[in-house]
Protein backbone atom coordinates (compact mmCIF):
# COMPACT_ATOMS: atom_id res chain seq x y z
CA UNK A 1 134.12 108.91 1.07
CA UNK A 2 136.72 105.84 2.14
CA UNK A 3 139.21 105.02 0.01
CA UNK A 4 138.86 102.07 -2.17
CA UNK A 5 140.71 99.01 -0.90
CA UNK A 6 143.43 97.39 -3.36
CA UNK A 7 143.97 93.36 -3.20
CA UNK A 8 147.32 92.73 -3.10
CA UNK A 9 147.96 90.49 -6.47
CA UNK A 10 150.47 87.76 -6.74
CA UNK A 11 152.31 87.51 -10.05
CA UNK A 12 151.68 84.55 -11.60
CA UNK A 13 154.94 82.56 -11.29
CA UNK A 14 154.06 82.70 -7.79
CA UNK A 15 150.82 81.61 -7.81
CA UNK A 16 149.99 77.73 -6.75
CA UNK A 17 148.29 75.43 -9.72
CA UNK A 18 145.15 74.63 -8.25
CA UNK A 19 144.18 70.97 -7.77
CA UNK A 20 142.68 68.93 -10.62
CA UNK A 21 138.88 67.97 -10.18
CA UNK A 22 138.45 64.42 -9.70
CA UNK A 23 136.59 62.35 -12.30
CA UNK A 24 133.53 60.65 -11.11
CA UNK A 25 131.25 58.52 -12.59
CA UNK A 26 128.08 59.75 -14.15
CA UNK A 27 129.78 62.99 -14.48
CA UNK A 28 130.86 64.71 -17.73
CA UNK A 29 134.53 64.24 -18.42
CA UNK A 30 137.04 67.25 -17.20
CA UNK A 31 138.13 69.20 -19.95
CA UNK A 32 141.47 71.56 -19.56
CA UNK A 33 141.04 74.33 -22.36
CA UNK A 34 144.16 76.44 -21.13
CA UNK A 35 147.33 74.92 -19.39
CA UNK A 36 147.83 76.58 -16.13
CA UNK A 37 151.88 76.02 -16.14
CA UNK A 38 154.93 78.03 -18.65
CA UNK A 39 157.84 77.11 -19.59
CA UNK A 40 160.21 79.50 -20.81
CA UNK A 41 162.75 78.70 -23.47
CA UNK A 42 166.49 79.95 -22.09
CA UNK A 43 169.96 79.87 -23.83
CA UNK A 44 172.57 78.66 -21.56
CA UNK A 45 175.91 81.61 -22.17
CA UNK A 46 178.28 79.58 -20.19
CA UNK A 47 178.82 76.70 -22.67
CA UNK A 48 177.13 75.60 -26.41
CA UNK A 49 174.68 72.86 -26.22
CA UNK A 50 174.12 69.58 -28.32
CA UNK A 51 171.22 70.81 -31.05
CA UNK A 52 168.96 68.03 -29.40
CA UNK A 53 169.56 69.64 -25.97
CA UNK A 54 167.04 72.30 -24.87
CA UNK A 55 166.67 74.13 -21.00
CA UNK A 56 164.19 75.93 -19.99
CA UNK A 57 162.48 77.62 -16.86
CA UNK A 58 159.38 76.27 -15.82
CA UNK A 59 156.67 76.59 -13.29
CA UNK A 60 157.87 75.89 -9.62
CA UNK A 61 155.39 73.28 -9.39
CA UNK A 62 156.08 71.50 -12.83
CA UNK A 63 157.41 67.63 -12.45
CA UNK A 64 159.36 65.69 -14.67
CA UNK A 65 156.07 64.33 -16.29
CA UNK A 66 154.47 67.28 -16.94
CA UNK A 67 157.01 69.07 -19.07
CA UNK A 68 157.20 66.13 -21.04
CA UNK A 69 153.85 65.88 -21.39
CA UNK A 70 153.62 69.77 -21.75
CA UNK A 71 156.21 69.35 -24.72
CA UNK A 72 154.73 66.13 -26.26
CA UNK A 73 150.90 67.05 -26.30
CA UNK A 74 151.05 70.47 -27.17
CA UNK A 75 153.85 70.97 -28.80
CA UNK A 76 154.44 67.68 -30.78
CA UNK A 77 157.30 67.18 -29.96
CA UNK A 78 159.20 63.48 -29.10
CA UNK A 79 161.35 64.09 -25.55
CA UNK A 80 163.93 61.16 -24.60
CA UNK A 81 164.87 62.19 -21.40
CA UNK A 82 163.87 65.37 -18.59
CA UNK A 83 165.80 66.22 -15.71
CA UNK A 84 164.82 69.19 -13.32
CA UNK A 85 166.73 71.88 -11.02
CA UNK A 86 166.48 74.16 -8.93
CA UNK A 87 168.70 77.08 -9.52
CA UNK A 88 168.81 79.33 -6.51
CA UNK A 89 169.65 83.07 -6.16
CA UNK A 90 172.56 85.02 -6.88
CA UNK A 91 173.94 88.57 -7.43
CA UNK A 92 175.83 89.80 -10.48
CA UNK A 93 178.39 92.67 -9.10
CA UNK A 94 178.44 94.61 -11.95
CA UNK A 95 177.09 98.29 -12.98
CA UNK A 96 175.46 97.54 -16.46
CA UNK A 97 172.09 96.53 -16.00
CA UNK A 98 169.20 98.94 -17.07
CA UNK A 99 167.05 98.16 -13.92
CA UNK A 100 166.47 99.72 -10.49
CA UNK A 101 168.93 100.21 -7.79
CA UNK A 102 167.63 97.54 -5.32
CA UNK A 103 167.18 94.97 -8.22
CA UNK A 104 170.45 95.35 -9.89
CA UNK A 105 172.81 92.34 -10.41
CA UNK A 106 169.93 89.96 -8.64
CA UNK A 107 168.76 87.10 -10.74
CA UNK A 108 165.59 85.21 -8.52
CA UNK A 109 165.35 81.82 -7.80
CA UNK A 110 163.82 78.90 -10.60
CA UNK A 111 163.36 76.15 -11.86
CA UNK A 112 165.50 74.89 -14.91
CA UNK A 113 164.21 71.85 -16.99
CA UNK A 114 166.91 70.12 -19.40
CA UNK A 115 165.14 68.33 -22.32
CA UNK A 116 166.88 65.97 -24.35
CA UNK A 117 164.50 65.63 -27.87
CA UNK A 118 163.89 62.48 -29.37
CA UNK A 119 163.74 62.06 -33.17
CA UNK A 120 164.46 64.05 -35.99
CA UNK A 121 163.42 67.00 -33.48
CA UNK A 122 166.56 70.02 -33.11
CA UNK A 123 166.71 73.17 -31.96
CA UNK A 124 168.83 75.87 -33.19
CA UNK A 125 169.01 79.22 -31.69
CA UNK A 126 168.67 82.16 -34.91
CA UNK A 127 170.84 84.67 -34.76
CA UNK A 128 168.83 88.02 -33.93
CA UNK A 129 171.34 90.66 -34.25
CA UNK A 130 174.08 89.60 -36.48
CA UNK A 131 177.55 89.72 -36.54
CA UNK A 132 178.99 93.09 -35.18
CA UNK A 133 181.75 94.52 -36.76
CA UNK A 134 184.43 95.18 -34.51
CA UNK A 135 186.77 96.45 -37.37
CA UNK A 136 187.21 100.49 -36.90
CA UNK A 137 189.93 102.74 -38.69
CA UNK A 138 192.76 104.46 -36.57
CA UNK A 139 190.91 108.10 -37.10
CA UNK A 140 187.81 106.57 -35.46
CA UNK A 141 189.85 105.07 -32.95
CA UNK A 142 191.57 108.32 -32.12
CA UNK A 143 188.41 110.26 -31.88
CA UNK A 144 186.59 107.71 -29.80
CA UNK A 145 189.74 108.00 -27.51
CA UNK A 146 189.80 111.91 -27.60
CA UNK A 147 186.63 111.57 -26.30
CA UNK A 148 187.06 109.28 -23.71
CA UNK A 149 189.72 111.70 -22.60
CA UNK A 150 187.71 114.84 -22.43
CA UNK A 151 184.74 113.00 -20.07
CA UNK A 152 187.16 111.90 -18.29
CA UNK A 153 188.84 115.31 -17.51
CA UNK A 154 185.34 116.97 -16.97
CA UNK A 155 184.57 113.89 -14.27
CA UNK A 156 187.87 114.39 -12.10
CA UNK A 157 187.48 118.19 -12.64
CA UNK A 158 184.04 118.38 -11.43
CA UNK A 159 183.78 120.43 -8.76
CA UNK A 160 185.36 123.41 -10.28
CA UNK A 161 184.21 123.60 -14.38
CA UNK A 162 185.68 126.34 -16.51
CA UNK A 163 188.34 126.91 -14.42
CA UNK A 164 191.31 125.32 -16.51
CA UNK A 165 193.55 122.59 -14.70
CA UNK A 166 196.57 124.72 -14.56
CA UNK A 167 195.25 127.07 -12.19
CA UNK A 168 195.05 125.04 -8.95
């Protein structure tokens, strides 16, 4: 019995939009049911936006007139003003990311649309998680320290546990 042969499967931000059918005459009008482009909504972290300033990451193969016709048509919504980027790939250097080893710090190549809405149209971003509280009392502080001290006393002592650090 041969094994069963798997088709390789590209993910969809990869894929290419396939042409539009051409309307001819005598023939009944195209229809598009579902839109075959996404944009994703993105907060920018490196400085605060106007509230009628939104970006977001859409389909490599998006122009300027489709996301505003993407946002006007099926969203509703009035847009002023698009302007499109690509933002290429870059590495993060830093240890706390909750992904695999050959992915970590890289964030992939895309395609950044900033939208500037028209009318009475804004867009504020909620606040999911709150304010934390930063404020702790000294005992907390000196336990959380304690703590800090003891794994770090087990990590340099690792190769030799129970043995106590005077004995050397």
């Amino acid at each position: 019995m041969a094994a069963r042969r798997v088709t390789y499967r590209l993910p969809l931000w990869k894929r290419a939009v396939p042409r539009y059918p051409l309307y001819l005459e005598g023939r009944p009008q195209n229809r598009v049911l579902l839109c075959q482009f996404w944009m994703k909504l993105i907060k920018d972290k490196t400085f605060e936006l106007p509230n009628d300033r939104v970006h977001f990451e859409v389909h490599p193969q998006m122009s300027i007139l489709d996301v505003k016709q993407y946002l006007e048509k099926i969203y509703n919504v009035d847009v002023l003003k698009v302007r499109t980027y690509r933002r290429t790939e870059y590495t993060i250097n830093k240890d706390s990311f909750d992904v695999k080893e050959t992915d970590k710090g890289k964030i992939p190549a895309a395609k950044v649309a900033c939208v500037q809405l028209g009318g009475a149209h804004r867009l504020t971003f909620p606040n999911l998680f709150g304010e934390k509280l930063l404020s702790t009392t000294p005992e907390e502080d000196a336990t959380k320290l304690e703590e800090l001290q003891e794994k770090l006393n087990v990590a340099k002592n690792w190769e030799r546990p129970g043995i106590p650090p005077w004995f050397s």
